[in-house]
N, C-alpha and C. Protein backbone atom coordinates (compact mmCIF):
# COMPACT_ATOMS: atom_id res chain seq x y z
N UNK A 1 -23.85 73.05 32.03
CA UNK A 1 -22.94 72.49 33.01
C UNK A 1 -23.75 72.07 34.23
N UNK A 2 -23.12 71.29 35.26
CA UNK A 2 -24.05 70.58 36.09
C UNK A 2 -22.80 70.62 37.14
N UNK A 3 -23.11 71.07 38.46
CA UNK A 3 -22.09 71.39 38.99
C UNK A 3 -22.85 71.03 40.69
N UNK A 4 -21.71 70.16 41.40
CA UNK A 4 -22.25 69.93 42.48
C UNK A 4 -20.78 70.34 43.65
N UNK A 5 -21.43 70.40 44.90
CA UNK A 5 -19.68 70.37 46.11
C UNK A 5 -19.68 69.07 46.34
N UNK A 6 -18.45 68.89 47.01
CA UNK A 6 -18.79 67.51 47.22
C UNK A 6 -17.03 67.27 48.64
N UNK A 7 -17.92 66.79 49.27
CA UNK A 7 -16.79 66.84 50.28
C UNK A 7 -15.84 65.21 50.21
N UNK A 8 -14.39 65.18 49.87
CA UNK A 8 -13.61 64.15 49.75
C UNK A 8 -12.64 64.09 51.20
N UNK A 9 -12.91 62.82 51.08
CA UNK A 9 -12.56 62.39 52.10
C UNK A 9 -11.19 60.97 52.26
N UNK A 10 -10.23 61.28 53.08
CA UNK A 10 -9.10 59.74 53.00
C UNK A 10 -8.87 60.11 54.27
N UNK A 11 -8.06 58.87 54.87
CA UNK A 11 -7.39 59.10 55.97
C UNK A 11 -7.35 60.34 56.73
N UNK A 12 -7.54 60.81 57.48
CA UNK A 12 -7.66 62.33 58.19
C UNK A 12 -7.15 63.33 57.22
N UNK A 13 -8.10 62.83 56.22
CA UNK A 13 -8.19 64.10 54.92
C UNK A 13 -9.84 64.42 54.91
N UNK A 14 -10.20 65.84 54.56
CA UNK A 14 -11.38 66.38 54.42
C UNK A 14 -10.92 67.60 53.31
N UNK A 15 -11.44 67.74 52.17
CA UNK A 15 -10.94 68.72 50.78
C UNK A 15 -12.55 68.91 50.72
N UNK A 16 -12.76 70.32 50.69
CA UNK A 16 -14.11 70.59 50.08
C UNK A 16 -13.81 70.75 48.61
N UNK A 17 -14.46 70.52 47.53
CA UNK A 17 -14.27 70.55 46.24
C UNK A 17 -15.48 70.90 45.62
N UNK A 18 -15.13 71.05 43.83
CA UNK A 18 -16.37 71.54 43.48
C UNK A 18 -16.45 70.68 42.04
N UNK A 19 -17.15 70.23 41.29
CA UNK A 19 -17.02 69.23 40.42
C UNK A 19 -17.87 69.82 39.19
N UNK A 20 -17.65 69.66 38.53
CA UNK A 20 -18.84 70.43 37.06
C UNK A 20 -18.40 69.43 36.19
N UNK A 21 -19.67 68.94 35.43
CA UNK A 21 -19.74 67.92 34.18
C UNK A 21 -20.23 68.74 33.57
N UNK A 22 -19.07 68.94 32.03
CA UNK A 22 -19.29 69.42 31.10
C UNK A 22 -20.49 68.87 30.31
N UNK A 23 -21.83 69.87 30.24
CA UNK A 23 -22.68 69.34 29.71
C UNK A 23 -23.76 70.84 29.28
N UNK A 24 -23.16 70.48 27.94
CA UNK A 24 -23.70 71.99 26.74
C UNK A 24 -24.99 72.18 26.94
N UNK A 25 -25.84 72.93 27.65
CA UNK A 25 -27.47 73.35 27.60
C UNK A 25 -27.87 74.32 26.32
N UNK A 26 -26.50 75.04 25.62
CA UNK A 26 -27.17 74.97 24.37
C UNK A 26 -25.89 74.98 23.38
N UNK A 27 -26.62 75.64 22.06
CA UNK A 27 -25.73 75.55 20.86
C UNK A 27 -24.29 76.36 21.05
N UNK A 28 -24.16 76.98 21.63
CA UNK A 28 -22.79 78.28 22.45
C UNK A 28 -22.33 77.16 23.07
N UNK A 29 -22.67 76.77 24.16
CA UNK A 29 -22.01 75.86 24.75
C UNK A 29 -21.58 75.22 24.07
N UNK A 30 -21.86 74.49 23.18
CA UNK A 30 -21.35 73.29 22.80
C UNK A 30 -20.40 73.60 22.01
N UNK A 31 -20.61 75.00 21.06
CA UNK A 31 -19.47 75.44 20.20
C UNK A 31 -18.13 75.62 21.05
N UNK A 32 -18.54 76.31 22.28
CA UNK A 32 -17.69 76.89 22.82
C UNK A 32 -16.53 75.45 23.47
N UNK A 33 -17.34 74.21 23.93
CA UNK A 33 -16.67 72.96 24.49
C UNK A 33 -15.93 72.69 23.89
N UNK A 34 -16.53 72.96 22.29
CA UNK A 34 -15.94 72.08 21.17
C UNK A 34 -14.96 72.99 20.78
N UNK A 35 -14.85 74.26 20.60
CA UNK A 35 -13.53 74.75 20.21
C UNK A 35 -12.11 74.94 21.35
N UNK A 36 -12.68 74.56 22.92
CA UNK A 36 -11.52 74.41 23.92
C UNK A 36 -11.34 73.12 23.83
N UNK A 37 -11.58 72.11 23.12
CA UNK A 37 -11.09 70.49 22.65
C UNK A 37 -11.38 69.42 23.82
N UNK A 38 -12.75 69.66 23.80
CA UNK A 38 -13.28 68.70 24.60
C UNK A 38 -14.78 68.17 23.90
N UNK A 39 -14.46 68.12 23.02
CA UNK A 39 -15.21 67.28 21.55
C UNK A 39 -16.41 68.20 21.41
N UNK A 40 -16.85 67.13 19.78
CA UNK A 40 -17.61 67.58 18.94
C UNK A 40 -18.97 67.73 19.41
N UNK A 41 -19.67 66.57 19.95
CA UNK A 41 -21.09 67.13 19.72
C UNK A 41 -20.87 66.46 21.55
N UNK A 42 -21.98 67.04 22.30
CA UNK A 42 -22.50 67.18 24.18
C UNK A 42 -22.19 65.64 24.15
N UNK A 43 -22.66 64.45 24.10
CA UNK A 43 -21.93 62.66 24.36
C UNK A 43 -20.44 63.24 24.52
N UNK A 44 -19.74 63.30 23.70
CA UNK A 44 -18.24 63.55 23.90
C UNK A 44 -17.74 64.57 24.82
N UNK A 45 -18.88 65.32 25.23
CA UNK A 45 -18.61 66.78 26.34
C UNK A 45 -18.91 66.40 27.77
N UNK A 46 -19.74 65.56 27.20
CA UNK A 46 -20.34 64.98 29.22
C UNK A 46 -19.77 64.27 29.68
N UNK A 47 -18.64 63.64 28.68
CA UNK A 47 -17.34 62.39 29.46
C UNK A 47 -16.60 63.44 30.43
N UNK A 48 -16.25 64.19 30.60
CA UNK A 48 -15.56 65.01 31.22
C UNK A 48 -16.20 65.69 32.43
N UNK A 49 -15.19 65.50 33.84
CA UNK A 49 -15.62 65.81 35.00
C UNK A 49 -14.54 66.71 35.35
N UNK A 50 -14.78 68.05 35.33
CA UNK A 50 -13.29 69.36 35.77
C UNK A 50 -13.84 69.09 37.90
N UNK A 51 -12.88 69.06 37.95
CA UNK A 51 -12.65 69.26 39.44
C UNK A 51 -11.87 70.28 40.34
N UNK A 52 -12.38 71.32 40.69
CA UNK A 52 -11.93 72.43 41.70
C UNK A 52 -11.55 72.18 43.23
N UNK A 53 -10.53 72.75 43.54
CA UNK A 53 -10.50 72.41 45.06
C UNK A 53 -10.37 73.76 45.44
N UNK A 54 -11.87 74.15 46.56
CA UNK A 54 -12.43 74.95 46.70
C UNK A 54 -11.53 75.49 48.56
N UNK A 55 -11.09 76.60 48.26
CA UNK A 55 -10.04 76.54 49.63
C UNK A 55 -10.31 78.14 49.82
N UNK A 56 -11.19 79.26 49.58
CA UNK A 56 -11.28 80.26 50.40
C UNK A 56 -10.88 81.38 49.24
N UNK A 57 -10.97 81.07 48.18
CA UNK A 57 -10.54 81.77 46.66
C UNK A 57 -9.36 81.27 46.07
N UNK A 58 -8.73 80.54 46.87
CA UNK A 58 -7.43 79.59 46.10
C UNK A 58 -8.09 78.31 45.91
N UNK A 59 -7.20 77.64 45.07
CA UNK A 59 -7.28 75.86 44.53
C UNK A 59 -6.93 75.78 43.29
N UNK A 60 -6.30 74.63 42.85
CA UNK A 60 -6.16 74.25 41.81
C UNK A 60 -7.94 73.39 41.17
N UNK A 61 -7.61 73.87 40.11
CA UNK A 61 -8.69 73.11 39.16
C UNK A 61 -8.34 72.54 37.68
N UNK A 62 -8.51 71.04 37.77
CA UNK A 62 -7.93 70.38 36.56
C UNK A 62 -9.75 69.70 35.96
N UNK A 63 -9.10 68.52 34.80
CA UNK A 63 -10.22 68.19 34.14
C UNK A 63 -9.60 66.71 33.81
N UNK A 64 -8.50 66.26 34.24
CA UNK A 64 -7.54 65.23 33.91
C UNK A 64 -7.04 64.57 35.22
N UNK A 65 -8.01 63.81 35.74
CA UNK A 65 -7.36 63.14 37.38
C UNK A 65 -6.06 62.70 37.42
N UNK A 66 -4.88 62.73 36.08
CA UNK A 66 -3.60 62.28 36.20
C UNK A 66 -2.79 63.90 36.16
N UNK A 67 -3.09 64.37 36.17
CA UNK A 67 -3.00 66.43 36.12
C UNK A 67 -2.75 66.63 37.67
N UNK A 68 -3.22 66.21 38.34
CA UNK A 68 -2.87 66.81 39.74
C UNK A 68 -1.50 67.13 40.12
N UNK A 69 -0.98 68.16 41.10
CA UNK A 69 0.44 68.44 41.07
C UNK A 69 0.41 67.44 42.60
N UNK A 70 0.08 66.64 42.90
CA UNK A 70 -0.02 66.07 44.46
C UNK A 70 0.69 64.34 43.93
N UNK A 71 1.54 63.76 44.95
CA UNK A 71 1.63 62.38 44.88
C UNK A 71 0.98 61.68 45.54
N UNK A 72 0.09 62.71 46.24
CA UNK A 72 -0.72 61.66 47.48
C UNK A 72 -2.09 61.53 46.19
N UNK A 73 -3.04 60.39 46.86
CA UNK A 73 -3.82 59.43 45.89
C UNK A 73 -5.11 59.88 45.83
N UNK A 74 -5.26 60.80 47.33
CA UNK A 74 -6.77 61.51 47.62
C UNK A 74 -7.29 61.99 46.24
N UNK A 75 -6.62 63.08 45.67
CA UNK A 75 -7.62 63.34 44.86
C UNK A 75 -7.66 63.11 43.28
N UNK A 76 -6.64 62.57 43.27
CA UNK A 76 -6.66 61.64 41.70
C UNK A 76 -7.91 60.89 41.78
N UNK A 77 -7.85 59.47 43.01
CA UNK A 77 -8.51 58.64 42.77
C UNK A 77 -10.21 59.26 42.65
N UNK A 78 -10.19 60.60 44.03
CA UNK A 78 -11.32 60.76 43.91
C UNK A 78 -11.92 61.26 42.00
N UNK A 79 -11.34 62.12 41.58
CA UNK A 79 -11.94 62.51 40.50
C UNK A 79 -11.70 61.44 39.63
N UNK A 80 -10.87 60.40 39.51
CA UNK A 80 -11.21 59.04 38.49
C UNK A 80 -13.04 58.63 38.61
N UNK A 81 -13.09 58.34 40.39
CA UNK A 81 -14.21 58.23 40.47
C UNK A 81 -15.44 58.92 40.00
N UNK A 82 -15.52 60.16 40.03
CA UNK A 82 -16.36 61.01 40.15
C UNK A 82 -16.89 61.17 38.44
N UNK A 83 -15.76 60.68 37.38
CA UNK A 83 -16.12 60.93 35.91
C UNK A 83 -17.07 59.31 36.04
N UNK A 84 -16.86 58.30 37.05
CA UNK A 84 -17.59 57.09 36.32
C UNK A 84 -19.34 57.68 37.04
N UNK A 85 -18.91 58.12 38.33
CA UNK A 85 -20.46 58.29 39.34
C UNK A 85 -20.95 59.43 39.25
N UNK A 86 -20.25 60.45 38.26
CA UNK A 86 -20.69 61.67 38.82
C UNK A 86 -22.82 62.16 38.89
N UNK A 87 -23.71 61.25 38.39
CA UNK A 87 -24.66 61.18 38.14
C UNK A 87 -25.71 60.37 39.15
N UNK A 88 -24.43 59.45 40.48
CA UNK A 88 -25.56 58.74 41.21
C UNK A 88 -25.15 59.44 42.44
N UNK A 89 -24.39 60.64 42.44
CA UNK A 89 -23.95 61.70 43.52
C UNK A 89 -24.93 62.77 43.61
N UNK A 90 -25.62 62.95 44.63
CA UNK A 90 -26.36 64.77 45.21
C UNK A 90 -25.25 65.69 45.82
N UNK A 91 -25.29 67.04 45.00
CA UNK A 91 -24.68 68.00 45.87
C UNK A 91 -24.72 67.82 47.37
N UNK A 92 -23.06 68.38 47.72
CA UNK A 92 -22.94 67.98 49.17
C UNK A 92 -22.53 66.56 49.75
N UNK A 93 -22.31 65.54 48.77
CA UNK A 93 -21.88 64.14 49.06
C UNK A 93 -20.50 64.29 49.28
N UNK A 94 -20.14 62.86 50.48
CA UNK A 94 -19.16 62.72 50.43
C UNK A 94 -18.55 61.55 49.63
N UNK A 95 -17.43 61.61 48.96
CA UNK A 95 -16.41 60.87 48.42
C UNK A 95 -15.42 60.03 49.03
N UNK A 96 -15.46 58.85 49.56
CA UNK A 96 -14.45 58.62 50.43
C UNK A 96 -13.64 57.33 49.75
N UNK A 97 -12.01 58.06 50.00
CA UNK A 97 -11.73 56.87 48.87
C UNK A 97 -11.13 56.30 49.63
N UNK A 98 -10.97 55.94 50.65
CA UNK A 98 -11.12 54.74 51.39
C UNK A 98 -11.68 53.34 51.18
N UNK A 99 -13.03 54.24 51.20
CA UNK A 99 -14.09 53.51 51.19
C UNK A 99 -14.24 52.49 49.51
N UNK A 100 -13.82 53.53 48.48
CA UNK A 100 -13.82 53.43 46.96
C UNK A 100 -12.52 52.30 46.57
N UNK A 101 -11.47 52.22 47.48
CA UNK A 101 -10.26 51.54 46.80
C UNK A 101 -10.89 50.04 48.23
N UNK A 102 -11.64 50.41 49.02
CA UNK A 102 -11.90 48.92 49.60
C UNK A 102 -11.48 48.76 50.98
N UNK A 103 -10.92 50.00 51.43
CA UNK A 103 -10.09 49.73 52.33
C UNK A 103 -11.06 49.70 53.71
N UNK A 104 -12.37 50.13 53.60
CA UNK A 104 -13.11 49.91 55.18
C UNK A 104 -14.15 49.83 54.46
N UNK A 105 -15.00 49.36 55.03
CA UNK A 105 -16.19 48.25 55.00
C UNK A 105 -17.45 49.49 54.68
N UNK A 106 -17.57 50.25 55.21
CA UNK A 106 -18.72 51.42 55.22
C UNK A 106 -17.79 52.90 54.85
N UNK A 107 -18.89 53.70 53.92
CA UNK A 107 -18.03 55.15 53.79
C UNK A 107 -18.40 56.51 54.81
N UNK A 108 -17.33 57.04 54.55
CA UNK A 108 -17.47 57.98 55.72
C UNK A 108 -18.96 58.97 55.41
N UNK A 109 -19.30 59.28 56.63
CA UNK A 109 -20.36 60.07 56.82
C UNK A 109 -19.97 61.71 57.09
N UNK A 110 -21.12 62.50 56.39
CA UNK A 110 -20.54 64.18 56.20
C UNK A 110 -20.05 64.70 57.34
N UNK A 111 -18.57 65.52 57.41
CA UNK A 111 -18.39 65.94 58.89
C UNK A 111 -19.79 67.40 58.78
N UNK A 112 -20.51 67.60 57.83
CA UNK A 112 -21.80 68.26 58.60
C UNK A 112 -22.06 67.36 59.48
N UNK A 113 -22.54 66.49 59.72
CA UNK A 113 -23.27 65.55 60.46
C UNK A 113 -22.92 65.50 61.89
N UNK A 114 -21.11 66.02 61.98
CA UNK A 114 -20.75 65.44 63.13
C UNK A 114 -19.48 66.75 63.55
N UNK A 115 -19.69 67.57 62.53
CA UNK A 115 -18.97 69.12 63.21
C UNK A 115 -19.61 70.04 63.90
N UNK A 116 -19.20 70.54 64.73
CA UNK A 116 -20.24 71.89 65.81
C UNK A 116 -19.75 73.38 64.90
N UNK A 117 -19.02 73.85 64.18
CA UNK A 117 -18.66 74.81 63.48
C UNK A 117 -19.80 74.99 62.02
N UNK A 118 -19.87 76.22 61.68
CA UNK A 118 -21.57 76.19 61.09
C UNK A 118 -20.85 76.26 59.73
C-alpha cells in the first residue's frame, strides 16, 4: 500500500485526509485484495484509491468517490481526482478543487505555509 495525507481544499473548506493506493507488496496482499473484491492480480488493485477523512480518530473512509454520505462536491470530486493523479502527488499536497474543476486560475497553497498554529 502507498499511502500519503493530503490536505483538500474548496471554497473556505480545508479536510485533512489520508489516501492509500491499493498496491500488493506481496503475495498476502494480493490474496488478501483479491479476496475483499478488488481484483485479481496488483494492475487491477492499484486502480483503486480508498480515501480517509482524518478528523482526530473519527472520519468516514470510502474507496468509491460516488460513496460519500455528503452532497457537497469537495470530496467526491477530490477523490475522482486523486484515483487519476494519485502518483504525480507528494505526501502533504494540497488538492484544490477549485482549482481542478477550473474555477481560479492558480491552486491553493498549504495553509502550513500560511498558518501560525504548529
Amino acid at each position: 500500500m502507498i499511502t500519503k495525507t493530503i490536505e483538500v481544499r474548496d471554497r473556505a473548506t480545508f479536510i485533512p485526509m489520508l489516501a492509500i493506493r491499493l498496491d500488493p507488496g506481496n503475495e498476502a496482499d494480493r490474496y488478501l485484495l483479491s479476496r475483499a473484491g478488488y481484483g485479481a492480480d496488483p494492475e487491477d488493485q492499484c486502480s483503486y484509491v480508498l480515501l480517509a477523512r482524518i478528523n482526530g480518530g473519527d472520519g468516514e473512509f470510502k474507496c468509491d468517490p460516488y460513496d460519500w454520505e455528503t452532497s457537497a462536491r469537495t470530496i467526491p470530486e477530490a477523490h475522482k481526482w486523486l484515483i487519476a493523479h494519485f502518483d504525480e502527488i507528494e505526501s502533504g499536497a494540497v488538492v484544490d478543487v477549485e482549482f481542478i474543476l477550473g474555477e481560479t486560475a492558480q491552486p491553493k497553497v498549504s495553509e502550513a505555509l500560511t498558518d501560525s498554529v504548529p
